[in-house]
Structures are given as structure tokens and as C-alpha cells.
C-alpha atoms as a PDB file:
ATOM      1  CA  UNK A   1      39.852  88.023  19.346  1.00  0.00           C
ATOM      2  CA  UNK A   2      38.156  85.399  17.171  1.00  0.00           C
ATOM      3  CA  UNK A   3      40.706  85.085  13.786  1.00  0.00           C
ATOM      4  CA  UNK A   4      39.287  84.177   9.912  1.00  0.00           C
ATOM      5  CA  UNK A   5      39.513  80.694   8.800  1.00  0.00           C
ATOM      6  CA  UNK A   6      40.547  80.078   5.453  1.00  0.00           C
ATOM      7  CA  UNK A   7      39.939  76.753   3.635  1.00  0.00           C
ATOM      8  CA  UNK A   8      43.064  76.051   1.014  1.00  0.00           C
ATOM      9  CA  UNK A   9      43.348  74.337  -1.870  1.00  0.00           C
ATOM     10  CA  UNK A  10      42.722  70.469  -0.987  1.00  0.00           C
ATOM     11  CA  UNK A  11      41.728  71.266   2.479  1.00  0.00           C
ATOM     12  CA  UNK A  12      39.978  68.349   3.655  1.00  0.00           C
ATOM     13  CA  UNK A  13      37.635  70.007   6.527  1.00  0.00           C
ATOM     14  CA  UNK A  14      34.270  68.235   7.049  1.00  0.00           C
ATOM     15  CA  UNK A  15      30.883  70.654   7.582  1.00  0.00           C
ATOM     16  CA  UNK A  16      30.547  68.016  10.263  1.00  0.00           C
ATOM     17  CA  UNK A  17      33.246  69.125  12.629  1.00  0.00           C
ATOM     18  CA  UNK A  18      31.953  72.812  12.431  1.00  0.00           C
ATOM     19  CA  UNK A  19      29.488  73.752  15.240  1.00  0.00           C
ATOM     20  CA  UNK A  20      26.391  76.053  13.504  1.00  0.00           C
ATOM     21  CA  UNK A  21      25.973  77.307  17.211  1.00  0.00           C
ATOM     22  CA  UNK A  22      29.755  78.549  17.631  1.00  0.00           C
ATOM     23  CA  UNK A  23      29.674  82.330  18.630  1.00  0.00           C
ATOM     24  CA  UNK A  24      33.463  83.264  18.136  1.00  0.00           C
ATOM     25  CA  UNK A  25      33.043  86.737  16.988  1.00  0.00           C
ATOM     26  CA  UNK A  26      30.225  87.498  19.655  1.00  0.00           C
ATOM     27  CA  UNK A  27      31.672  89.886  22.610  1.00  0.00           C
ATOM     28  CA  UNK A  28      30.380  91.316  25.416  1.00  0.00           C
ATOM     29  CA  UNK A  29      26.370  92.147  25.791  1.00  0.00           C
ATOM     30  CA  UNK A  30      23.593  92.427  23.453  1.00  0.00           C
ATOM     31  CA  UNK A  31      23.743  96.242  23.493  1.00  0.00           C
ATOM     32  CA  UNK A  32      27.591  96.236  23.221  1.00  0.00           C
ATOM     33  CA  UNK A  33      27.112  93.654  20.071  1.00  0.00           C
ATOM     34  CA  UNK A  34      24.866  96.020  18.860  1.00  0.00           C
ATOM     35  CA  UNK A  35      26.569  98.917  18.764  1.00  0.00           C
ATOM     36  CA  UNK A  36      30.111  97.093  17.346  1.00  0.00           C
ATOM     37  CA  UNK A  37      27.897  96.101  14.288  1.00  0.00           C
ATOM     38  CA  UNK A  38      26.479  99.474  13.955  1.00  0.00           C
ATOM     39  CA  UNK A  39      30.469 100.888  14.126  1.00  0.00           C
ATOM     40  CA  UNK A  40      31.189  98.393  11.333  1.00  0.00           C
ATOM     41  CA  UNK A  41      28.299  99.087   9.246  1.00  0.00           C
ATOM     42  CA  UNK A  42      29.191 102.786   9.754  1.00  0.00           C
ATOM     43  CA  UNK A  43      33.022 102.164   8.209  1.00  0.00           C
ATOM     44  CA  UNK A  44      31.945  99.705   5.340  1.00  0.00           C
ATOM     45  CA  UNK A  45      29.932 102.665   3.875  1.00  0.00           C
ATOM     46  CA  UNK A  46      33.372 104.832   4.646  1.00  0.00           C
ATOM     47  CA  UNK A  47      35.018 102.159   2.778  1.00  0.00           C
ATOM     48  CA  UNK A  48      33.459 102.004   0.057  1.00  0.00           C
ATOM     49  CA  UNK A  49      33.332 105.631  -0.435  1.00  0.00           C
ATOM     50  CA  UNK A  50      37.146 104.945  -1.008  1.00  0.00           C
ATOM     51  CA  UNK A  51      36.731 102.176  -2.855  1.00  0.00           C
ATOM     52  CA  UNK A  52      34.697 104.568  -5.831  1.00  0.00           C
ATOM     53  CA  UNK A  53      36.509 107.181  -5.003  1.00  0.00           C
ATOM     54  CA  UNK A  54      40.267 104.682  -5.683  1.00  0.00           C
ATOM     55  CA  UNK A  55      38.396 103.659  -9.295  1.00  0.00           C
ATOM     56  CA  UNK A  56      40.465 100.522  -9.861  1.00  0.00           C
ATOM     57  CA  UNK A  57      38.800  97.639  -7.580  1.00  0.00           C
ATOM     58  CA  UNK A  58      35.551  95.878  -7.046  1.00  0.00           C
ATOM     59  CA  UNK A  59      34.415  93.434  -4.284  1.00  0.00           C
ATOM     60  CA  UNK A  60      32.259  90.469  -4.571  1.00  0.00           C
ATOM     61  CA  UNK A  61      30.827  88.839  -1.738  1.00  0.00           C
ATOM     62  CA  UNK A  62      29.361  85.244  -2.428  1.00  0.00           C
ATOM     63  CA  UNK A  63      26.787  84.088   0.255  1.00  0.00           C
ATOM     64  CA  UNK A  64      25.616  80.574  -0.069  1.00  0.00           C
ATOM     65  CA  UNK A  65      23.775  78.337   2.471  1.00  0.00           C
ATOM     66  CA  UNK A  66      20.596  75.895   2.866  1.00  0.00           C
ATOM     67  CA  UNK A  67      17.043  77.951   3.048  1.00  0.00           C
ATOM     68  CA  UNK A  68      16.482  80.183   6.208  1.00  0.00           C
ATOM     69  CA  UNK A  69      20.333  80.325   6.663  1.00  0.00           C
ATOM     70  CA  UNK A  70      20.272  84.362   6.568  1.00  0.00           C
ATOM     71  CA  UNK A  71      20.953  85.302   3.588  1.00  0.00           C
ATOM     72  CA  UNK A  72      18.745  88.186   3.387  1.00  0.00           C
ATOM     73  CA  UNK A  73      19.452  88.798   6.550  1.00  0.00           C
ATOM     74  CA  UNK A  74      22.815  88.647   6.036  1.00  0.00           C
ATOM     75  CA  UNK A  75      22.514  91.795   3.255  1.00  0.00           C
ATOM     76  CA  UNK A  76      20.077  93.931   5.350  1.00  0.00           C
ATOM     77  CA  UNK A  77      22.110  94.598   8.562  1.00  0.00           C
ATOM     78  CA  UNK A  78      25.850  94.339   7.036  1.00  0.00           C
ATOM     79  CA  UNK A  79      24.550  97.178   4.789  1.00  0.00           C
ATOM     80  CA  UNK A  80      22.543  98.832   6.730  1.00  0.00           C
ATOM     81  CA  UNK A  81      24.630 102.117   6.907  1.00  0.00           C
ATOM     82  CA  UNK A  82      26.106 101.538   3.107  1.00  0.00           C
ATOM     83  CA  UNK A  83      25.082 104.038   0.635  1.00  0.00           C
ATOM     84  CA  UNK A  84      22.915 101.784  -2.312  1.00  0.00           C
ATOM     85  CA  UNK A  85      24.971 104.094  -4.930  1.00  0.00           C
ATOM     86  CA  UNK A  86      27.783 101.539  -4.434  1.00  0.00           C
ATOM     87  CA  UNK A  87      26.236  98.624  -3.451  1.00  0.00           C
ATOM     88  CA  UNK A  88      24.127  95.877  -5.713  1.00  0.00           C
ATOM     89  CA  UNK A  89      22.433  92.878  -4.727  1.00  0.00           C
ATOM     90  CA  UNK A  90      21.692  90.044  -7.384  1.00  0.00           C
ATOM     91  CA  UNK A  91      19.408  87.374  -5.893  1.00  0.00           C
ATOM     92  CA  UNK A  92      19.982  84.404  -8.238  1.00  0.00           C
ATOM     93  CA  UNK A  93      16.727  82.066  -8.995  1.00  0.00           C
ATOM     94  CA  UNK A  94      16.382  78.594 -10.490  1.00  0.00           C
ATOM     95  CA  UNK A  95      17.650  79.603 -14.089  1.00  0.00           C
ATOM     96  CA  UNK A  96      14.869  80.658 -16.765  1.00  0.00           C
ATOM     97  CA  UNK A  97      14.551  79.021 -19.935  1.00  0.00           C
ATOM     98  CA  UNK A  98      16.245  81.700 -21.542  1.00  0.00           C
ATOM     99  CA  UNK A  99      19.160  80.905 -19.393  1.00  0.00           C
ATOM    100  CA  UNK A 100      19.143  77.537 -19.499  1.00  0.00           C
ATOM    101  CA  UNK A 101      19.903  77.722 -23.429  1.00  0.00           C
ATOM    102  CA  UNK A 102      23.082  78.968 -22.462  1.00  0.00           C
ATOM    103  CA  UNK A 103      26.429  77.934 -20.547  1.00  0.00           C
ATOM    104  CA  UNK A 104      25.770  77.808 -16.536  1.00  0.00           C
ATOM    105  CA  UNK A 105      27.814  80.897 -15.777  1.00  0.00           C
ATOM    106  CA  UNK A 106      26.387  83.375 -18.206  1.00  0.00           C
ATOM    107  CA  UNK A 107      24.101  84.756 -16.298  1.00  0.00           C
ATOM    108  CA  UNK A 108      26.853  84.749 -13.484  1.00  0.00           C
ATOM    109  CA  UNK A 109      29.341  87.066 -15.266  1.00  0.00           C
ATOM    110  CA  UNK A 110      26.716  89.727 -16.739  1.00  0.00           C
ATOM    111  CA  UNK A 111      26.058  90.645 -13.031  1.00  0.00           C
ATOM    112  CA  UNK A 112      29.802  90.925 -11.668  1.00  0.00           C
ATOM    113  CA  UNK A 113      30.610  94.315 -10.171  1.00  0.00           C
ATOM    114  CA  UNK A 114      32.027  97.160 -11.715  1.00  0.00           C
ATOM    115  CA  UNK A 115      34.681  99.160 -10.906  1.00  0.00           C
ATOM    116  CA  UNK A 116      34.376 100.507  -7.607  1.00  0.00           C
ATOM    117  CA  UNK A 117      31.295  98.690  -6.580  1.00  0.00           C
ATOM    118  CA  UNK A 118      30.364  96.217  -3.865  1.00  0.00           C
ATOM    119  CA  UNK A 119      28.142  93.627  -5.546  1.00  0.00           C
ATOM    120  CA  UNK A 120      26.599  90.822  -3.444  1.00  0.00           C
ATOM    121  CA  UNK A 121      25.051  87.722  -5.129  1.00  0.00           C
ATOM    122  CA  UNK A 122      22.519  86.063  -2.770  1.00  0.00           C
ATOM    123  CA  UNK A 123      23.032  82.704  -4.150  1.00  0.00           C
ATOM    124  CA  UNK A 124      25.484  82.048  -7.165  1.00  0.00           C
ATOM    125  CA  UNK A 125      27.408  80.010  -9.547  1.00  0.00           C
ATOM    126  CA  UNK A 126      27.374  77.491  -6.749  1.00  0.00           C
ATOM    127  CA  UNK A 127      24.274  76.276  -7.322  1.00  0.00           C
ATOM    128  CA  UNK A 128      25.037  74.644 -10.576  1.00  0.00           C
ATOM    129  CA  UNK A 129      27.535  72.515  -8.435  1.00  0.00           C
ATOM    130  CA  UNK A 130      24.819  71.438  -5.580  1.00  0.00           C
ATOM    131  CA  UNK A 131      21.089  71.517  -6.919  1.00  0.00           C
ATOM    132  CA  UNK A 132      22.460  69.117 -10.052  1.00  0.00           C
ATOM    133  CA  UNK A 133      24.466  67.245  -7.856  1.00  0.00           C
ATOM    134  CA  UNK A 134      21.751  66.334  -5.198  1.00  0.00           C
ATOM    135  CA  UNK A 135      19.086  65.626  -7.860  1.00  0.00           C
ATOM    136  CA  UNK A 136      21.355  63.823  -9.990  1.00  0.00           C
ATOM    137  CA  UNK A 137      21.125  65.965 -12.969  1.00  0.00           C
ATOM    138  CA  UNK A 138      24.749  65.522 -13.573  1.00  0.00           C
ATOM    139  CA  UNK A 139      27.524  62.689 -12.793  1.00  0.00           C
ATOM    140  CA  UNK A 140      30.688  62.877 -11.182  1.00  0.00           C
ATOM    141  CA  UNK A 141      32.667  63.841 -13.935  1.00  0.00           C
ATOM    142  CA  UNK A 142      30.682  66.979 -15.117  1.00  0.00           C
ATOM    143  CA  UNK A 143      31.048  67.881 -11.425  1.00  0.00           C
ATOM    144  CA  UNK A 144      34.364  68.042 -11.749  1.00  0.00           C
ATOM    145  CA  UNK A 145      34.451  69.543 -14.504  1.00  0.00           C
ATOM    146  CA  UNK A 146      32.543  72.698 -13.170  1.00  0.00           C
ATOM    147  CA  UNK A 147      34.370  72.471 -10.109  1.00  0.00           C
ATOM    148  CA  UNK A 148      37.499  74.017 -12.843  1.00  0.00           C
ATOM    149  CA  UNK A 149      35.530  75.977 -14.537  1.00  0.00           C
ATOM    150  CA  UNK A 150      34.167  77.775 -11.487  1.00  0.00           C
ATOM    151  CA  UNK A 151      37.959  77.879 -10.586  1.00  0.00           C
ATOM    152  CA  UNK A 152      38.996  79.604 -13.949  1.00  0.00           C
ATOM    153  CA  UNK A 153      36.077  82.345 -13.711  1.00  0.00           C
ATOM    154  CA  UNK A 154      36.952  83.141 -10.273  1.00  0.00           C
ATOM    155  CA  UNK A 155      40.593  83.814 -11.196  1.00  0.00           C
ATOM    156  CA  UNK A 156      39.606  85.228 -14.372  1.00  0.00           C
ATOM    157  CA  UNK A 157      37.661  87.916 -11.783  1.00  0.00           C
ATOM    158  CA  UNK A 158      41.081  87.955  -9.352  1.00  0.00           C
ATOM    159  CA  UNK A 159      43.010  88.758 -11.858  1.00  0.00           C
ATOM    160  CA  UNK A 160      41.180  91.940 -13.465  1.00  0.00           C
ATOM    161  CA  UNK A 161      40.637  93.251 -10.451  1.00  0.00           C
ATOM    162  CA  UNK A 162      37.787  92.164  -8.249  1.00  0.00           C
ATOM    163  CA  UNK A 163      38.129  90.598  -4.775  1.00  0.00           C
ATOM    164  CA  UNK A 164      36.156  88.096  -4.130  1.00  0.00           C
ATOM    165  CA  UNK A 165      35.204  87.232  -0.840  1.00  0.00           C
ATOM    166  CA  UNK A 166      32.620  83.694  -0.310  1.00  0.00           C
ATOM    167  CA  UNK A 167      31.132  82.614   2.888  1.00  0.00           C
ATOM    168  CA  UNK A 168      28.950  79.679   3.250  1.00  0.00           C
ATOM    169  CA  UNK A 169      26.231  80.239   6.019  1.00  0.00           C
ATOM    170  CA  UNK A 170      26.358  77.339   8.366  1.00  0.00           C
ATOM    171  CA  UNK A 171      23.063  76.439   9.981  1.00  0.00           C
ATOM    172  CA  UNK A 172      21.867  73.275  11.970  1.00  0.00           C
ATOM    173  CA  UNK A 173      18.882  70.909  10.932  1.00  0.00           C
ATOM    174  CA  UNK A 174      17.213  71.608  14.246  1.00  0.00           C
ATOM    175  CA  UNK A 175      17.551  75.662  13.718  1.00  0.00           C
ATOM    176  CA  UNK A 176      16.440  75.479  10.037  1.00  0.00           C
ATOM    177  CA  UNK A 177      12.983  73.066  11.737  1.00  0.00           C
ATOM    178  CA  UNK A 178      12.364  76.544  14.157  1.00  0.00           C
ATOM    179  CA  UNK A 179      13.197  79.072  11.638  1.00  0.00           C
ATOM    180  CA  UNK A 180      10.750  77.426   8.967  1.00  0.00           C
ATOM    181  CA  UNK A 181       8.008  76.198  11.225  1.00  0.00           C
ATOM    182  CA  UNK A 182       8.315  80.043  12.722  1.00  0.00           C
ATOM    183  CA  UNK A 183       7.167  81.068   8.870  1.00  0.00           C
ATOM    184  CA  UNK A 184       4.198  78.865   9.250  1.00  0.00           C
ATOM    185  CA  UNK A 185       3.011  80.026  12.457  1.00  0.00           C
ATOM    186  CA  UNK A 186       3.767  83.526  11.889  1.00  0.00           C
ATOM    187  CA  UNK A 187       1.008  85.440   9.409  1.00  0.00           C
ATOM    188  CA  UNK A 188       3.809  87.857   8.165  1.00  0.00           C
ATOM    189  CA  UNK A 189       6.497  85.661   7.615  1.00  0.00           C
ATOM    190  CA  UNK A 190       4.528  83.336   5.763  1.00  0.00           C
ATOM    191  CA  UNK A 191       4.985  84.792   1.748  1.00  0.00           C
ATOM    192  CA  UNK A 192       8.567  83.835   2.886  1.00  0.00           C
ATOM    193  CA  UNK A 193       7.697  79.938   3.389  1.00  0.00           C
ATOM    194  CA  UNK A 194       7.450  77.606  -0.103  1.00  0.00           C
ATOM    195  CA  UNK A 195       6.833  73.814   0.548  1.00  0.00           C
ATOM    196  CA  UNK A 196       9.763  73.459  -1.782  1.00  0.00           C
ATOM    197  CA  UNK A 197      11.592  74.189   1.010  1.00  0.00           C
ATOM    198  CA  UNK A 198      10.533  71.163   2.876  1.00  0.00           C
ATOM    199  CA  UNK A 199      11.308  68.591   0.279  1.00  0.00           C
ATOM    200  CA  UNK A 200      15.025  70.720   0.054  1.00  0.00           C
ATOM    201  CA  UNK A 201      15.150  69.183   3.570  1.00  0.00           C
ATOM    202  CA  UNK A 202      14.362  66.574   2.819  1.00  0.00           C
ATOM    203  CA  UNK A 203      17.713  66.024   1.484  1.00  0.00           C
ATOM    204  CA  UNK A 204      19.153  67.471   3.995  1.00  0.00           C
ATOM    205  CA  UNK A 205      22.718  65.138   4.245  1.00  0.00           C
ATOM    206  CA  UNK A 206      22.481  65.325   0.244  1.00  0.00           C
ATOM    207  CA  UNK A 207      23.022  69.041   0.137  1.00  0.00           C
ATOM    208  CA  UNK A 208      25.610  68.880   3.041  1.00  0.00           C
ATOM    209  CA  UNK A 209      27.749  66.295   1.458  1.00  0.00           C
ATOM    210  CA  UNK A 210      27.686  68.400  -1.848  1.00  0.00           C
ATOM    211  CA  UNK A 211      28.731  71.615  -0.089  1.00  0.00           C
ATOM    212  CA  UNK A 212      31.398  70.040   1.681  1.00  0.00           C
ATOM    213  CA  UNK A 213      32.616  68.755  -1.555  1.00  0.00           C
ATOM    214  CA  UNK A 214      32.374  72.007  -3.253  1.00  0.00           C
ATOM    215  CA  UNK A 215      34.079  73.675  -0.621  1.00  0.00           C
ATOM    216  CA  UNK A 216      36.829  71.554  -0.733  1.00  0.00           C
ATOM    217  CA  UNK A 217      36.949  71.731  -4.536  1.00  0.00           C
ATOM    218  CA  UNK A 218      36.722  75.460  -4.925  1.00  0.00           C
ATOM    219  CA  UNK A 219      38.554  77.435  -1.587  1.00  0.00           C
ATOM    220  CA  UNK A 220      41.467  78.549  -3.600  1.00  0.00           C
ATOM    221  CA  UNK A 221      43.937  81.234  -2.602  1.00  0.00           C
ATOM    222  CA  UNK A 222      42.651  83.859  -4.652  1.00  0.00           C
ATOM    223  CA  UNK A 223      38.783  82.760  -3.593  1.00  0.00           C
ATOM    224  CA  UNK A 224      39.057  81.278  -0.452  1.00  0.00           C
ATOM    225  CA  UNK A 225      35.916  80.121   1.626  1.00  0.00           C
ATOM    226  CA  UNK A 226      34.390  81.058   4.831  1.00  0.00           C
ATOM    227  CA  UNK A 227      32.475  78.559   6.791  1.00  0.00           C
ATOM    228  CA  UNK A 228      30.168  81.116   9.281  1.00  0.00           C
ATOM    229  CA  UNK A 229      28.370  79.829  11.534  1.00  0.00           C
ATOM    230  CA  UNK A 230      25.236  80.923  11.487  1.00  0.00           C
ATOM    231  CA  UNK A 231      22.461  79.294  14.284  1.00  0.00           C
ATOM    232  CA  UNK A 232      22.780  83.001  15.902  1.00  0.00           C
ATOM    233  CA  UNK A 233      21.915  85.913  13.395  1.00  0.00           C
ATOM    234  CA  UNK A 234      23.497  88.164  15.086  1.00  0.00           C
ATOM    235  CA  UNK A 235      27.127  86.548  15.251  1.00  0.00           C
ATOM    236  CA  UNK A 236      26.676  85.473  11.707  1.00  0.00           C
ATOM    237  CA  UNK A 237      25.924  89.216  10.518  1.00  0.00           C
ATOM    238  CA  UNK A 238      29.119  90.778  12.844  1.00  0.00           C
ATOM    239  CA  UNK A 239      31.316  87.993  11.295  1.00  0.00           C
ATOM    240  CA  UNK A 240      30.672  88.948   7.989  1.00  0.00           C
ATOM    241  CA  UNK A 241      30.523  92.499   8.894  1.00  0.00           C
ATOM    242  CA  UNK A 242      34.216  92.047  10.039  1.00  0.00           C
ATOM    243  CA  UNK A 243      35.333  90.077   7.374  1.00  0.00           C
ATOM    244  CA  UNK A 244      34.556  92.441   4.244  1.00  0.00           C
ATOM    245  CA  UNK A 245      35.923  95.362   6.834  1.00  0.00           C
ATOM    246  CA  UNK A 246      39.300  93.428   6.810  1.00  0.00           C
ATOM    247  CA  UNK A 247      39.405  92.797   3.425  1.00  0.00           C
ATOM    248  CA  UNK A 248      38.932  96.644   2.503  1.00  0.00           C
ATOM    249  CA  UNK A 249      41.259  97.624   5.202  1.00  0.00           C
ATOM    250  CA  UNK A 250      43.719  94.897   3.359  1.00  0.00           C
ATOM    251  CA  UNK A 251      42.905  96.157   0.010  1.00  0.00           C
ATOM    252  CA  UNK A 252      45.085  99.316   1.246  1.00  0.00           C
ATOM    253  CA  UNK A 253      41.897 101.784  -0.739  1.00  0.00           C
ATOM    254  CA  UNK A 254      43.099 105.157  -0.760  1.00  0.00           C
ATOM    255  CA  UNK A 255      41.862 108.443  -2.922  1.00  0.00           C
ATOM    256  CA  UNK A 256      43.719 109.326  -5.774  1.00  0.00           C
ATOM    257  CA  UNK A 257      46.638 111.899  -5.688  1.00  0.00           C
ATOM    258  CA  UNK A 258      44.518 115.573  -5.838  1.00  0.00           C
ATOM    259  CA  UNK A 259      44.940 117.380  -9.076  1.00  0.00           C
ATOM    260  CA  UNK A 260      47.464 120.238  -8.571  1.00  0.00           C
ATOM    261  CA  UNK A 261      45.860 122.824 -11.108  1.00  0.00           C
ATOM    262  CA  UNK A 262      42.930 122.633  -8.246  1.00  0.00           C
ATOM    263  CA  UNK A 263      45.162 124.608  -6.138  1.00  0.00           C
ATOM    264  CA  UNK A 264      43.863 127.936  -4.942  1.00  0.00           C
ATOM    265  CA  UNK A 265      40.981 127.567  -6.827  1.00  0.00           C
ATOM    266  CA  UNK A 266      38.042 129.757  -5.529  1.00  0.00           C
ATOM    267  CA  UNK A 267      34.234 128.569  -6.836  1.00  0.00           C
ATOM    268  CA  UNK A 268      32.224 131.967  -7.574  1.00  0.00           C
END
């Protein structure tokens, strides 16, 4: 069985020596894939009835990765069987001039999750460290600068009580060429396609170079990252799938101790 990867503090992994085509976590046939993610969509909604029902914890999962990686994709099939009472999904945007006036990570921290809720951010904080990287916007020292900052909020998270789980979804150049040329040819996939996307990759080895380094910068023990690789949709979704039903199972959820004056009790 295919085991998580963690990238520590200082780790110094390169995106390079990562195939986007691996399929560790894939096992046996289409069908049998299909029903394993089904069984693990089914216990991540039983999981998180615990995790509301336990009142103390949160989870947030981080997915980050160049357009067409799966984001979306990602959210739709890992959820599929989760109950949206517990679940929120905050799709982060270039920032609006009203967020611009302020600090980077404001609009970051008014969207973590409360108390027992899954919250997913489809994009993040992360992009403050690679779109103003790549287009020069800032220099190397104001990188590094974020690079703590984004450290201290993520422990500041840790530490009151949220789990925070990151994964980075690792595509090829060639699969991101099919996947956006396939929102061309395709009628209704094109409202998906923007021609910023194309001048994005452009800069392809840009964007890689700053995710490696922000990888390397920011996999800490309480906020690891995982690299997923993500060519095949369907190994990238049970991956994930598996990893945020570990990290429940690991969380050690359970319901609160039942209240002893409900004893006996009879509802007329």
C-alpha cells in the first residue's frame, strides 16, 4: 500500500524528480477504484459527523496547483457523499481592491473554519508567495519574509485547534496542453477556458521554480505538504480522499460523553 510523503522543514525535494503520471494509490480496476473512492467518500461524511458532533476541532485542506490541475475536481468527488452542513469551500480570486488595501492574509483568516467544520480553500495564502514572485512584484527578501509569516499564521491555526492539511496538485506541461486545448474544442467546457491561462503558461518553469521554493520554505511539522500527483484525476482524487480519511482517523474524533440525566428519558 502506497504510504504519505511528508516534506519537513528544509527538505530539499525538487518538483522535478516527482513524476505527475505516478499512480501509487491506484489499485486494482476502474470499477474497483471506483467503488474504494465511493467507500471513502461515504466515511469522510461519517467523519465529519464526529468531527461536529466532538465540537473542539476544525480541518483545513489547502489545494494549490497550476490551472487545469483539478482543483475543482478535486472538491466535487472527495465530497461527493459529505453533507454541505459541515463542509465550506472558499475559491480565492486575484485580490479586489478592497483587499488589496489591506495585509495579504486578511482575507485568508476571515474564511478559516470553525469549530467542527471542514473548510477547503481552492487556492490560498499561497498565491501571494508565487503570482508576486513570477511577475516580479516583490524581491527576494519580501519573499522571505512571507514565507514566516505564512509560517506564523499556520501555527497560529495549529495551535487553536485546526488541522491543516496542504497538497499541491502536480500536473505535467504536456497534460495541462490536452486538458486546456480540450476546453477549446469542447462547447461546454469552454466558460472554463480564459486566455490568461495561456500566458500563466507561458511561465511555466517560473511558477514551478516558485512552488518548489515555497514548498520547501513552508512544509513544516505542524503544516506539512503533499506533492499529489495529479496527470490521472482519478488517482489524484483517491489520494486525497485517503489522506483527509487518515488524518480524521488520526485526529482520534469521538462524541462527547452522553449526558446522564438523559437516562430513561421517554419523549411523549
Amino acid at each position: 500500500m502506497a504510504s504519505f510523503k511528508k516534506y519537513r522543514p528544509g527538505s530539499k525535494f525538487r518538483l522535478a524528480d516527482i513524476d505527475p503520471d505516478d499512480t501509487p494509490f491506484l489499485e486494482g480496476d476502474e470499477d474497483a477504484q471506483r467503488a474504494q473512492l465511493d467507500q471513502l467518500a461515504g466515511e469522510l461524511d461519517e467523519l465529519q459527523n464526529l468531527l461536529v458532533a466532538e465540537g473542539r476541532r476544525k480541518l483545513l485542506l489547502v489545494l494549490q496547483g497550476m490551472d487545469t490541475s483539478g482543483k475543482d475536481g478535486t472538491i466535487r468527488w472527495v465530497f461527493s457523499r459529505t453533507s454541505p452542513l459541515g463542509v465550506r469551500v472558499t475559491a480565492f480570486k486575484a485580490p479586489n481592491d478592497d483587499e488589496r488595501a489591506r495585509d495579504y492574509l486578511w482575507r485568508c483568516h476571515a474564511v478559516v473554519p470553525r469549530t467542527g467544520e471542514i473548510m477547503v480553500w481552492n487556492r490560498s495564502h499561497y498565491e501571494d508567495v508565487l503570482v508576486p514572485v513570477v511577475e516580479g512584484w516583490i524581491d527576494k527578501s519580501e519573499q522571505q519574509r512571507r514565507f514566516a509569516q505564512i509560517d506564523d499564521f499556520e501555527r497560529l491555526l495549529t495551535e487553536t485547534g485546526t488541522v491543516v492539511v496542504k497538497c499541491m496538485l502536480h500536473i505535467s506541461k504536456k497534460e495541462q496542453r490536452e486538458r486546456l486545448q480540450a476546453r477549446i474544442d469542447e462547447p461546454d467546457k469552454r466558460w472554463k477556458f480564459k486566455l490568461d491561462d495561456l500566458a500563466a503558461r507561458k511561465k511555466w518553469d517560473a511558477y514551478q521554480q516558485a512552488y518548489e521554493q515555497a514548498l520547501r520554505a513552508t512544509s513544516s511539522r505542524h503544516a506539512p505538504w503533499h506533492v499529489v500527483p495529479a496527470d490521472s484525476k482519478r488517482h489524484r482524487n483517491l489520494m486525497i480522499a485517503q489522506l483527509l480519511v487518515k488524518t480524521l482517523r488520526d485526529m482520534k474524533l469521538a462524541v462527547p460523553p452522553a449526558d446522564a440525566a438523559l437516562d430513561g428519558l421517554v419523549v411523549k
